[in-house]
PDB file of N, CA and C in Angstrom:
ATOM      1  N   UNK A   1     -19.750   7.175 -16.138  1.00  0.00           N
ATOM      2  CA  UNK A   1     -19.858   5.866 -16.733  1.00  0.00           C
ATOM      3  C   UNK A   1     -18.993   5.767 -17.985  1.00  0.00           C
ATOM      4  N   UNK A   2     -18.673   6.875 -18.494  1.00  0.00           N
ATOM      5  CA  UNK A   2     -18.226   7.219 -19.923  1.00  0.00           C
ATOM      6  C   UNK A   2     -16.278   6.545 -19.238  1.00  0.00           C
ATOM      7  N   UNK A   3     -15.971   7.077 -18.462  1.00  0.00           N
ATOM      8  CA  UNK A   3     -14.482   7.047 -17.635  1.00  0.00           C
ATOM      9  C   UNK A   3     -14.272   5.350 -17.899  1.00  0.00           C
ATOM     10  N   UNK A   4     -15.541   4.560 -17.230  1.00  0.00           N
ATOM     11  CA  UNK A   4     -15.396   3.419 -16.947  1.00  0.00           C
ATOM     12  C   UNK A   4     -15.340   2.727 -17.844  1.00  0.00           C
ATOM     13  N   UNK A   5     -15.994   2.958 -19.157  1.00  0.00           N
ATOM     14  CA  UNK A   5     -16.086   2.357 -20.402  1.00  0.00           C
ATOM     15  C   UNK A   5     -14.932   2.504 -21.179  1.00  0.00           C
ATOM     16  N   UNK A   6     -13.857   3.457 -21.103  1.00  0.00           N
ATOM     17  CA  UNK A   6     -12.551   3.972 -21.691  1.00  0.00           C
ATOM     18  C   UNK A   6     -11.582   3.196 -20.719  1.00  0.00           C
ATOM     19  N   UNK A   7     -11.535   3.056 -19.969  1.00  0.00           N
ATOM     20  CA  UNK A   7     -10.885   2.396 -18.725  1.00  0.00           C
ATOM     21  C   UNK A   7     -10.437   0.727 -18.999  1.00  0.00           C
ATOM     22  N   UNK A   8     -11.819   0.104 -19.360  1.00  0.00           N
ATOM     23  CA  UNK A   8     -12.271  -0.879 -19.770  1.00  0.00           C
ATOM     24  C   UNK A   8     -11.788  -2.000 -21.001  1.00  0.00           C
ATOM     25  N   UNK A   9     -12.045  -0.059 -21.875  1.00  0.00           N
ATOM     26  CA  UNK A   9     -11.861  -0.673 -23.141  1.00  0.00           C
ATOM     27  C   UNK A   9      -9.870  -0.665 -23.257  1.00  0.00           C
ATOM     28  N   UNK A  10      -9.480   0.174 -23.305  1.00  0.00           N
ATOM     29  CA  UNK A  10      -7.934   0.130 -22.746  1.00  0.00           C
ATOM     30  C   UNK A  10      -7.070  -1.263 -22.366  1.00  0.00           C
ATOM     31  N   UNK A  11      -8.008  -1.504 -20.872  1.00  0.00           N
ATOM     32  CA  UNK A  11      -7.448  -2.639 -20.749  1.00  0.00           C
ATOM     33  C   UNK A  11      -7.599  -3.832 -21.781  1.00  0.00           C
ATOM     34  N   UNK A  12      -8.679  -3.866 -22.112  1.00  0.00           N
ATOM     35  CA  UNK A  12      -9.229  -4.825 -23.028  1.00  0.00           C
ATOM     36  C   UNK A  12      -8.099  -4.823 -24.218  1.00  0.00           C
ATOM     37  N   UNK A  13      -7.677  -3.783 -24.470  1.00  0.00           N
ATOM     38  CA  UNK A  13      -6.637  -4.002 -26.006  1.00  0.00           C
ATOM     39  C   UNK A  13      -5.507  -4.082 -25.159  1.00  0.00           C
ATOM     40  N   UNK A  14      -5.126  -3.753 -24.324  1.00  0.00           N
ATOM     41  CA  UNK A  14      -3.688  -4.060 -23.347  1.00  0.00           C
ATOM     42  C   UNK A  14      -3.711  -5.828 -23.439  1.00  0.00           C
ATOM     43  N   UNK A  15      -4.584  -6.253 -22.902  1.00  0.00           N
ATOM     44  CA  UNK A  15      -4.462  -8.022 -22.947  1.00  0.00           C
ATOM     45  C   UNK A  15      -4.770  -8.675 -24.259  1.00  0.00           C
ATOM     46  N   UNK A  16      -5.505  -7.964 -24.951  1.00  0.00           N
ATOM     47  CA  UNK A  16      -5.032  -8.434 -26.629  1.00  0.00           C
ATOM     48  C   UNK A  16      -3.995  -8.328 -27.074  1.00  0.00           C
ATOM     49  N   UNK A  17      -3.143  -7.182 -26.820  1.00  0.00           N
ATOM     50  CA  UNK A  17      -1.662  -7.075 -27.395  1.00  0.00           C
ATOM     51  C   UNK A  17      -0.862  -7.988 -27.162  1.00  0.00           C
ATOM     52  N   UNK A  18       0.030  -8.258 -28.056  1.00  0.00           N
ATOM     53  CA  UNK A  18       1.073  -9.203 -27.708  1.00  0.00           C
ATOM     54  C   UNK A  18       2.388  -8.668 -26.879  1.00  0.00           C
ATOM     55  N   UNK A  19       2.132  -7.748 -26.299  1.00  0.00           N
ATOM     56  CA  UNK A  19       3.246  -7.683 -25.334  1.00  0.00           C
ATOM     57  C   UNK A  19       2.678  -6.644 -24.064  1.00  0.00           C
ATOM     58  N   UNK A  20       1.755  -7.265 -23.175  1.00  0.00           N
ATOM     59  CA  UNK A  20       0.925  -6.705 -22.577  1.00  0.00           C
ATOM     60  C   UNK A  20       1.564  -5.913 -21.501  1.00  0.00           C
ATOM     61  N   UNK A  21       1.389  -5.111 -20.833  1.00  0.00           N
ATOM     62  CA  UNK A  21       1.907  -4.874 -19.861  1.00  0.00           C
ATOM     63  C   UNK A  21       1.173  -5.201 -18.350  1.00  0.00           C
ATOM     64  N   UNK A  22      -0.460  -5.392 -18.103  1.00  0.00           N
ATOM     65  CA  UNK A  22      -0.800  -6.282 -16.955  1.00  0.00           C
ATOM     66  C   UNK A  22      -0.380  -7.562 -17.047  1.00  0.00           C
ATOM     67  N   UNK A  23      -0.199  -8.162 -17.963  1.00  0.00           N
ATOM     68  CA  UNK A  23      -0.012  -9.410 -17.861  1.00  0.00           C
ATOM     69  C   UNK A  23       2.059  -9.699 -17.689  1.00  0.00           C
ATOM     70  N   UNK A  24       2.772  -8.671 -17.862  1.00  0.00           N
ATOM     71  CA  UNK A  24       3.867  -9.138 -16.850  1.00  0.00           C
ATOM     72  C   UNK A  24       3.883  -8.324 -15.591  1.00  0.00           C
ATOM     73  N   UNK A  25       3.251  -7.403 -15.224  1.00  0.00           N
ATOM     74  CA  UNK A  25       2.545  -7.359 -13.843  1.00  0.00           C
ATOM     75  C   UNK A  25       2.558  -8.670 -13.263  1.00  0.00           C
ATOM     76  N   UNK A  26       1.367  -9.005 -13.680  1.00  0.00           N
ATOM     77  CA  UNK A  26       1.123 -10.140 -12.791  1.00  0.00           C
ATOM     78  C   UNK A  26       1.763 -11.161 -12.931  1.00  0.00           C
ATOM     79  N   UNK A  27       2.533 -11.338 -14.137  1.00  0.00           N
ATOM     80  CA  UNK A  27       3.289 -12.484 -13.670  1.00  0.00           C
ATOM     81  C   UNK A  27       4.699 -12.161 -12.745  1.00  0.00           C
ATOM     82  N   UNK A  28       5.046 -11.026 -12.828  1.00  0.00           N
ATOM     83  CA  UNK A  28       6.183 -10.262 -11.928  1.00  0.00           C
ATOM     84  C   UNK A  28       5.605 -10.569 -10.327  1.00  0.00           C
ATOM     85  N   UNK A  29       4.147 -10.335 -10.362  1.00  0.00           N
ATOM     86  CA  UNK A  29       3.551 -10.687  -8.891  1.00  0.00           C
ATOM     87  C   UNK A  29       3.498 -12.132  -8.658  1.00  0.00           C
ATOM     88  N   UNK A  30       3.343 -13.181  -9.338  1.00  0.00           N
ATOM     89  CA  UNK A  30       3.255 -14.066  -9.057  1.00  0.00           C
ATOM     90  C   UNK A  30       4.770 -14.811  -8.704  1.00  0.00           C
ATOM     91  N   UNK A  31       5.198 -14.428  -9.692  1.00  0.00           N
ATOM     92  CA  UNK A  31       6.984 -14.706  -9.181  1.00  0.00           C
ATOM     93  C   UNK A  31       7.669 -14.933  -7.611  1.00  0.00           C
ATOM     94  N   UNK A  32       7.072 -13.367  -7.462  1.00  0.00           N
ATOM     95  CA  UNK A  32       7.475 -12.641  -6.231  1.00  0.00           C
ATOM     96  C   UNK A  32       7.033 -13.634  -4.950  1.00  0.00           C
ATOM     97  N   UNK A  33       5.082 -13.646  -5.533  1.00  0.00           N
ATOM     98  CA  UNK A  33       4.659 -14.427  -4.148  1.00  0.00           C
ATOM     99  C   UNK A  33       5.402 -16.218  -4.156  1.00  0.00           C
ATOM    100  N   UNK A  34       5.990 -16.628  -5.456  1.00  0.00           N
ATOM    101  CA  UNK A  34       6.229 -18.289  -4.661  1.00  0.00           C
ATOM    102  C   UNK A  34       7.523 -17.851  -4.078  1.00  0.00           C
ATOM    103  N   UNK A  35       8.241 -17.293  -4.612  1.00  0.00           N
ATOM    104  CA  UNK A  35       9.423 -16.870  -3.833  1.00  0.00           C
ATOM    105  C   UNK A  35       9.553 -16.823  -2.874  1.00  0.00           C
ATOM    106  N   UNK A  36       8.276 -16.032  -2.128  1.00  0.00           N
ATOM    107  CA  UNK A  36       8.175 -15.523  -0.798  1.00  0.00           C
ATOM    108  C   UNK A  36       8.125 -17.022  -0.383  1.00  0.00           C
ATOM    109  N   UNK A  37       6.952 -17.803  -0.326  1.00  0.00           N
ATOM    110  CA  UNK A  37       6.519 -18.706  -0.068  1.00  0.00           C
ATOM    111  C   UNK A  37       7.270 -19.735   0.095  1.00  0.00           C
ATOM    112  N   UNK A  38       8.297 -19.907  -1.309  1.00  0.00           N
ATOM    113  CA  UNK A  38       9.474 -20.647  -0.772  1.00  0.00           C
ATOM    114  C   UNK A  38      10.614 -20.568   0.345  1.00  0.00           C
ATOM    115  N   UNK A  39      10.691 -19.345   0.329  1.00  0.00           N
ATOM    116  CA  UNK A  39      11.667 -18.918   1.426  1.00  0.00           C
ATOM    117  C   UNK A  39      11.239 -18.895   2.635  1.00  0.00           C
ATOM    118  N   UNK A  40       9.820 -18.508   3.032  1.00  0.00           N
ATOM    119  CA  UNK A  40       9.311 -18.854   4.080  1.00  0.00           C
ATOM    120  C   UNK A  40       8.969 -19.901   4.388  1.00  0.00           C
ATOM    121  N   UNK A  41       8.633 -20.973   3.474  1.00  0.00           N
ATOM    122  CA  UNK A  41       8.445 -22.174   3.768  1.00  0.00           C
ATOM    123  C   UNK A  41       9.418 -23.468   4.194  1.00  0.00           C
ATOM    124  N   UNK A  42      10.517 -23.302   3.603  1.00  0.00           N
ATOM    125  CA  UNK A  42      11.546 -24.317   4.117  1.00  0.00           C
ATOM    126  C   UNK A  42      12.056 -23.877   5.233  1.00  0.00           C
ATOM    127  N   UNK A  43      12.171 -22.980   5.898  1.00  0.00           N
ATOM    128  CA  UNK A  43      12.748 -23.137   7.156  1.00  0.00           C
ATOM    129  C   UNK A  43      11.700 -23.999   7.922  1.00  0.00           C
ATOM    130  N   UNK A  44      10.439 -23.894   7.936  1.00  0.00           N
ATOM    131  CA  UNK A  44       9.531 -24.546   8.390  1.00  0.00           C
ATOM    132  C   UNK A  44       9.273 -26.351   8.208  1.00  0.00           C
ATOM    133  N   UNK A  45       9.481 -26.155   6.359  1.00  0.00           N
ATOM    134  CA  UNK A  45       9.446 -27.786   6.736  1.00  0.00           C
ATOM    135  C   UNK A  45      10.980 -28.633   7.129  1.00  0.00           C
ATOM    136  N   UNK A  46      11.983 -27.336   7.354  1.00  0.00           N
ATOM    137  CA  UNK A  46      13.361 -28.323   7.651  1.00  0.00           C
ATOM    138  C   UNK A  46      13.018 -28.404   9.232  1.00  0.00           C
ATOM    139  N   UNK A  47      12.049 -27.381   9.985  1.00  0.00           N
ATOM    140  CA  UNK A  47      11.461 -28.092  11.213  1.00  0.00           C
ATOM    141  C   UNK A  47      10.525 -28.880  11.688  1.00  0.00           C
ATOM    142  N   UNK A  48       9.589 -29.155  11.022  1.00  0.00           N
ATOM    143  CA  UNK A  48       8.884 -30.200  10.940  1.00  0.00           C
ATOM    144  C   UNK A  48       9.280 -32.014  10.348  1.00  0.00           C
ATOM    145  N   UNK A  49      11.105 -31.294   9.479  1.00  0.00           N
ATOM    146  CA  UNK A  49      11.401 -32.897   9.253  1.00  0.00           C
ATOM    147  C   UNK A  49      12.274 -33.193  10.186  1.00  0.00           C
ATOM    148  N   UNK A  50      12.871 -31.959  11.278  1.00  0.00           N
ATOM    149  CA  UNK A  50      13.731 -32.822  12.474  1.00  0.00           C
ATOM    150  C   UNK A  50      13.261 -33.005  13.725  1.00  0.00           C
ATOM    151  N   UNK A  51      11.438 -32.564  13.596  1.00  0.00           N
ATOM    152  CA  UNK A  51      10.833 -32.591  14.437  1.00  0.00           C
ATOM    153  C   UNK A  51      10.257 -34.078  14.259  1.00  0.00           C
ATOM    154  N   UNK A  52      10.044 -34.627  13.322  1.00  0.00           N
ATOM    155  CA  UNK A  52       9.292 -35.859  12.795  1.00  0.00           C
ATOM    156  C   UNK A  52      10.569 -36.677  13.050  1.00  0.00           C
ATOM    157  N   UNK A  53      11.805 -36.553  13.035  1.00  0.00           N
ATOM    158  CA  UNK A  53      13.005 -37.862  13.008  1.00  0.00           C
ATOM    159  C   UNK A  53      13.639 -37.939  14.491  1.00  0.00           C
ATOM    160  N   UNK A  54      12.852 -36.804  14.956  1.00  0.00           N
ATOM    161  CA  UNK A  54      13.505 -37.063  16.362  1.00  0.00           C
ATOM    162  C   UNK A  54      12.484 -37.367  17.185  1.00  0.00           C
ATOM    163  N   UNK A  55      11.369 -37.475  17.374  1.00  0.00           N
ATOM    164  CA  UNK A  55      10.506 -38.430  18.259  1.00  0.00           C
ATOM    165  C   UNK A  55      10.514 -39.738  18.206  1.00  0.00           C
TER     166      UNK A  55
END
């Protein structure tokens, strides 16, 4: 329990700091996923808009 409380507390001053390091983690992850999302996504809606202009 002692591990978990050091663990804890760690992070806890990591996201107080002003130059955190989870927090550009995750924004490095979040980046990543619209990226993905974008790139996977327009091929899709450029088929759904020549699917919609051609019926």
């Amino acid at each position: 329990m002692g591990k978990v409380k050091l663990v804890a507390q760690a992070v806890t001053e990591d996201l107080n700091s002003e130059d955190s390091v989870l927090i550009d983690v995750m924004e490095k992850g979040t980046d990543w996923l619209f990226k993905l999302i974008v790139f996977l996504g327009v091929p899709y809606l450029i088929y759904v808009v020549s699917q919609f202009f051609t019926i």
